[in-house]
C-alpha atoms as a PDB file:
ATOM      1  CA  UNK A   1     -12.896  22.435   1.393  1.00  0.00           C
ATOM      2  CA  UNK A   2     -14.609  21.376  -1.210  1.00  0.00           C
ATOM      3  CA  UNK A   3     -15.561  17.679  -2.840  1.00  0.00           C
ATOM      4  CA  UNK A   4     -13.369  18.432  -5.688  1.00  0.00           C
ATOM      5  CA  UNK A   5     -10.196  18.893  -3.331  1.00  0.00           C
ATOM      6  CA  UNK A   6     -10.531  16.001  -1.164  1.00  0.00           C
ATOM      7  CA  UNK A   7     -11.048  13.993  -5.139  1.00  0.00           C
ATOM      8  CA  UNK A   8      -7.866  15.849  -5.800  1.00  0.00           C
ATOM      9  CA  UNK A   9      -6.451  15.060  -2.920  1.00  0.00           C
ATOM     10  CA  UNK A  10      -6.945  11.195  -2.868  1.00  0.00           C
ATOM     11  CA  UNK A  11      -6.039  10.760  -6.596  1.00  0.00           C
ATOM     12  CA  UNK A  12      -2.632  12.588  -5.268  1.00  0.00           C
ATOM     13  CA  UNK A  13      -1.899  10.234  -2.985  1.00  0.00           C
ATOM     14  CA  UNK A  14      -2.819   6.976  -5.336  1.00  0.00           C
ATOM     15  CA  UNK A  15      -0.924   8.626  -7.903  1.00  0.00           C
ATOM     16  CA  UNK A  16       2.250   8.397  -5.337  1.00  0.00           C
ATOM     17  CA  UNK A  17       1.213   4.719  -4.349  1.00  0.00           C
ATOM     18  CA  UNK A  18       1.183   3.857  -8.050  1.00  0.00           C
ATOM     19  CA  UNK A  19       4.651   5.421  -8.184  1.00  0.00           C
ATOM     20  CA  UNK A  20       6.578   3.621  -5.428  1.00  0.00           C
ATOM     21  CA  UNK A  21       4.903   0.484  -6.374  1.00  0.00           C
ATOM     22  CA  UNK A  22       6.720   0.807  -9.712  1.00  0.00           C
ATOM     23  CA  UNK A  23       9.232   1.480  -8.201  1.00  0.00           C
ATOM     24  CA  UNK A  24       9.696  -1.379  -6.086  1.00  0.00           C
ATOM     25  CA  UNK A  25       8.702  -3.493  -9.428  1.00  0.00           C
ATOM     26  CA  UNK A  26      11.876  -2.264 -11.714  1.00  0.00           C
ATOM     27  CA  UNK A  27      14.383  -1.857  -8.654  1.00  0.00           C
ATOM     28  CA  UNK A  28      13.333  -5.226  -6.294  1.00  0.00           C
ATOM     29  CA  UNK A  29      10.782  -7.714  -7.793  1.00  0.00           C
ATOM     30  CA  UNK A  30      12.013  -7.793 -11.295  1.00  0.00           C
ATOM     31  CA  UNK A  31      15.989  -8.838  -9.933  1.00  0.00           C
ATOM     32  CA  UNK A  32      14.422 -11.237  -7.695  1.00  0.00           C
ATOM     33  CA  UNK A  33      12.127 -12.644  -9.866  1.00  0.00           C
ATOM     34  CA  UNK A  34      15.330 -12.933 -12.741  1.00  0.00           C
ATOM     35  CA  UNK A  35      16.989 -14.692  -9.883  1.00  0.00           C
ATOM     36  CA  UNK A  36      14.269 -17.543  -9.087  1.00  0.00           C
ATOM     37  CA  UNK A  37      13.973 -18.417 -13.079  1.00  0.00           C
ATOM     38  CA  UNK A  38      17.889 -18.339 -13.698  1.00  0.00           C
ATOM     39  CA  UNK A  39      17.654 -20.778 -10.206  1.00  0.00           C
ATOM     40  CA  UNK A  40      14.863 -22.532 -11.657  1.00  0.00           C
ATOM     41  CA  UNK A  41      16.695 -23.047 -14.986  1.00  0.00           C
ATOM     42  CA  UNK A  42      19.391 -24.251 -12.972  1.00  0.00           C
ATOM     43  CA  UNK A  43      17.233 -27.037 -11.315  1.00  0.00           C
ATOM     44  CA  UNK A  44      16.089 -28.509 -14.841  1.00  0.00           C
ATOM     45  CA  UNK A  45      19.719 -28.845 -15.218  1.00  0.00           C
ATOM     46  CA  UNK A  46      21.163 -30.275 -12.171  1.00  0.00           C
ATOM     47  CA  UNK A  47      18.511 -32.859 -10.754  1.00  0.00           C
ATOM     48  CA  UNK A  48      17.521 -36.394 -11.414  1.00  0.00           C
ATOM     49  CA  UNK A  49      14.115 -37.054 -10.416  1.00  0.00           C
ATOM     50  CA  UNK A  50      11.116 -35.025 -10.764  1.00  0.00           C
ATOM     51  CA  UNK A  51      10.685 -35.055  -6.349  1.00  0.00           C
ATOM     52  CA  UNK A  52      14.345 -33.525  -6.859  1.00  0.00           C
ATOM     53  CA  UNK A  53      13.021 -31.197  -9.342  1.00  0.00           C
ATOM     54  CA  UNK A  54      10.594 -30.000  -7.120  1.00  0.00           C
ATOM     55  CA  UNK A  55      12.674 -29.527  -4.034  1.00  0.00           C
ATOM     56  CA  UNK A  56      15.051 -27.142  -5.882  1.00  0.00           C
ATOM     57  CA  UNK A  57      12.356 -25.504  -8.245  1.00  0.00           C
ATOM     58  CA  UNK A  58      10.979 -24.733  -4.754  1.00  0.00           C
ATOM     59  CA  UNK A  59      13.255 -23.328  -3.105  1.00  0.00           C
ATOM     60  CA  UNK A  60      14.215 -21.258  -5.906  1.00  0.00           C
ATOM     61  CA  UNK A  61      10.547 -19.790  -5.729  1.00  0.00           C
ATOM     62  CA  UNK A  62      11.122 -19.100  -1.894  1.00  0.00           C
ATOM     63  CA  UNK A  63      12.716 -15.671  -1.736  1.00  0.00           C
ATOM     64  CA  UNK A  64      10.218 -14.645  -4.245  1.00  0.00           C
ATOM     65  CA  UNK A  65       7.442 -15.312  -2.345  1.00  0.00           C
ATOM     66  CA  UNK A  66       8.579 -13.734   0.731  1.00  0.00           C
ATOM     67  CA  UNK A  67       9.886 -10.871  -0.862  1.00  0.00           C
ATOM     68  CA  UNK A  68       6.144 -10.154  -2.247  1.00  0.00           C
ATOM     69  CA  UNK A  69       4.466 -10.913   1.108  1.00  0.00           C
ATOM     70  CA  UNK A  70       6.665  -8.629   2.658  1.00  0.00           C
ATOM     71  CA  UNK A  71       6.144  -5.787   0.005  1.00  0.00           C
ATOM     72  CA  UNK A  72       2.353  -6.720   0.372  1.00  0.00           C
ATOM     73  CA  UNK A  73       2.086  -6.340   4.134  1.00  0.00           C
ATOM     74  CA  UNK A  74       4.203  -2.823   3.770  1.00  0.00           C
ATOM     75  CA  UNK A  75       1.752  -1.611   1.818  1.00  0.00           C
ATOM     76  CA  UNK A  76      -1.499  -3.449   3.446  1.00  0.00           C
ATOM     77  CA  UNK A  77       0.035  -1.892   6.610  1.00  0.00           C
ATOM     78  CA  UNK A  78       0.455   1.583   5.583  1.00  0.00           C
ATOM     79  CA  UNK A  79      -3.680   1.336   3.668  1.00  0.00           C
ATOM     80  CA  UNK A  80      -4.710   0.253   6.974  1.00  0.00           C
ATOM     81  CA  UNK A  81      -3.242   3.320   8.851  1.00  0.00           C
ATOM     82  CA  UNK A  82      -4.903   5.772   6.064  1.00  0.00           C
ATOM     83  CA  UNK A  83      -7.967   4.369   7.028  1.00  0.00           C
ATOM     84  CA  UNK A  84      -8.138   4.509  10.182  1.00  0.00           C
ATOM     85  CA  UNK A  85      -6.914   8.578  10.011  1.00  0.00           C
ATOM     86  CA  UNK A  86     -10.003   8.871   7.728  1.00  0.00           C
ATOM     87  CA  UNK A  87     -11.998   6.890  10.511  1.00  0.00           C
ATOM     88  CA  UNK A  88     -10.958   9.334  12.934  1.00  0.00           C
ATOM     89  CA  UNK A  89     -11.948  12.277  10.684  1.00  0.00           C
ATOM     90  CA  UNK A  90     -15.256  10.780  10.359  1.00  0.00           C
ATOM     91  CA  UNK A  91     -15.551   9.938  13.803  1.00  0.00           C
ATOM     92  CA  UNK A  92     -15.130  13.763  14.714  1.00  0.00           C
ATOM     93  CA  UNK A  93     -16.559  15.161  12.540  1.00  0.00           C
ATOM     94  CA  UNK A  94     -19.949  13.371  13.645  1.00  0.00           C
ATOM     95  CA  UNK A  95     -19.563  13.078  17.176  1.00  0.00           C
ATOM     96  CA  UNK A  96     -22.265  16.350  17.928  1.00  0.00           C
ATOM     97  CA  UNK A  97     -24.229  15.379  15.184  1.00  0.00           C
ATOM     98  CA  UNK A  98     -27.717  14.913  16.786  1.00  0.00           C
ATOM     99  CA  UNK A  99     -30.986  13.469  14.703  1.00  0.00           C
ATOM    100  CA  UNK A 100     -32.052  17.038  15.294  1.00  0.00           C
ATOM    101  CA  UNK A 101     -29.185  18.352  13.884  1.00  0.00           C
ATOM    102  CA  UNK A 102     -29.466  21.353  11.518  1.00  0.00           C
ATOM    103  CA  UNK A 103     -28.848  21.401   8.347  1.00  0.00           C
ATOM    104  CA  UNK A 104     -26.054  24.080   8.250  1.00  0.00           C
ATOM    105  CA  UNK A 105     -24.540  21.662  11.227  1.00  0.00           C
ATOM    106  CA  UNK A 106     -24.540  18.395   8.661  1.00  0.00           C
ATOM    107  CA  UNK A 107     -22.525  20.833   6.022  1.00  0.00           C
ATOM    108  CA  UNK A 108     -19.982  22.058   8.702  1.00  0.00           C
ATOM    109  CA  UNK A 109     -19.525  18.280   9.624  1.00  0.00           C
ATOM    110  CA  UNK A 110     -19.321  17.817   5.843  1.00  0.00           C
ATOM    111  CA  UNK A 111     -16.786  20.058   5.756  1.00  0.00           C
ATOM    112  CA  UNK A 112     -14.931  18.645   9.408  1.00  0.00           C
ATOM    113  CA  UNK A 113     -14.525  15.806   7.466  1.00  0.00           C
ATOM    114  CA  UNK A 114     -13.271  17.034   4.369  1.00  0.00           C
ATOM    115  CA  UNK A 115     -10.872  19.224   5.598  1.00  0.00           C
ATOM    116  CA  UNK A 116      -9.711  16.143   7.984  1.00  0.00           C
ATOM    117  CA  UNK A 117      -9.387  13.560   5.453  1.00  0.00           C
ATOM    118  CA  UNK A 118      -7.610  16.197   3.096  1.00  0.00           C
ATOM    119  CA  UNK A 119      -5.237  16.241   5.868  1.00  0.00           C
ATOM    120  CA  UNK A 120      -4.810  12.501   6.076  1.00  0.00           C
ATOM    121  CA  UNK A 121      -4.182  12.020   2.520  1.00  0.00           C
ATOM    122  CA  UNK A 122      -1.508  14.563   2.551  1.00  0.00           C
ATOM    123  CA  UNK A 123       0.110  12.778   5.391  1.00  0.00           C
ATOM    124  CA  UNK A 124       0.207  10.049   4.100  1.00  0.00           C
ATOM    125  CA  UNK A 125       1.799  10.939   0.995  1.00  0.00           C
ATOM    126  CA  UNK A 126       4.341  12.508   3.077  1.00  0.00           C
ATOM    127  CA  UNK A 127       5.008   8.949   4.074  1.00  0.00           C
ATOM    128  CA  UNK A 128       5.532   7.061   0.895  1.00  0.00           C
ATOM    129  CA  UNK A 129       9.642   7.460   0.541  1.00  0.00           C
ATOM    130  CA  UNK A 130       9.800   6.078   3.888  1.00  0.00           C
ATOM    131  CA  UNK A 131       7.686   3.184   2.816  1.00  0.00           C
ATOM    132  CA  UNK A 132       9.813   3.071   0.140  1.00  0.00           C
ATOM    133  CA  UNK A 133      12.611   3.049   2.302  1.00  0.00           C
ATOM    134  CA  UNK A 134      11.628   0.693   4.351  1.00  0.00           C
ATOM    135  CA  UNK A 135      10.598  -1.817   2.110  1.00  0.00           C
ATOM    136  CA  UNK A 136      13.653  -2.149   0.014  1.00  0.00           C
ATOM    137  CA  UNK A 137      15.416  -2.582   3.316  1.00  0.00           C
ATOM    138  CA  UNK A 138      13.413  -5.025   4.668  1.00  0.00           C
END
């Protein structure tokens, strides 16, 4: 495996995290975000004092908010996992490394952890429609 496919191979996978996060923008954030400004609108009409005001523009603002943490720690979440595949991959593919270590053995590690993290990025793009999924169920 060479530098050029694992490159490859990561731009794949942003390219399909770029997708589902625009996605989630046009078929989630963007109703829920026309909800809390229609609300919001609302509030200018329909209170007296400006501690009113607040209350209401508030809680107008509060599904928003959750809805993006939620979408945030979906995707934090599922970045987290990648990692830690690509950890693993780098983890094994050093563990007989020695200092004394030939070179041919550094390039087969090289390539251990190429082929490994190739691996984990196709994984994980295997992933993203449950993501997806999940998200605009949650």
């Amino acid at each position: 495996m060479t530098e050029a496919q694992f490159q490859q191979a990561v731009n794949s996978l942003q390219r399909a995290v770029n997708s589902v996060q625009d996605a989630l923008e046009n078929k989630l954030l963007r109703k829920v975000q026309k909800d809390t400004f229609l609300c919001s609108a609302k509030c200018c009409d329909t209170t007296s004092t400006r501690q009113d005001l607040q209350q209401c523009l508030s809680a107008c603002a509060q599904p928003l908010m959750e809805t993006e943490q939620r979408v945030k720690v979906q995707f934090e979440e599922f970045q987290l996992r990648h990692q830690r595949c690509i950890q693993r991959c780098q983890d094994v593919a050093v563990e007989n490394l020695t200092p004394s270590s030939s070179e041919r053995d550094r390039e087969r590690a090289g390539e251990k952890l190429r082929k490994c993290a190739i691996e984990c990025c196709t994984s994980y793009e295997k992933q993203i429609p449950q993501l997806q999924k999940n998200i605009m169920n949650s």
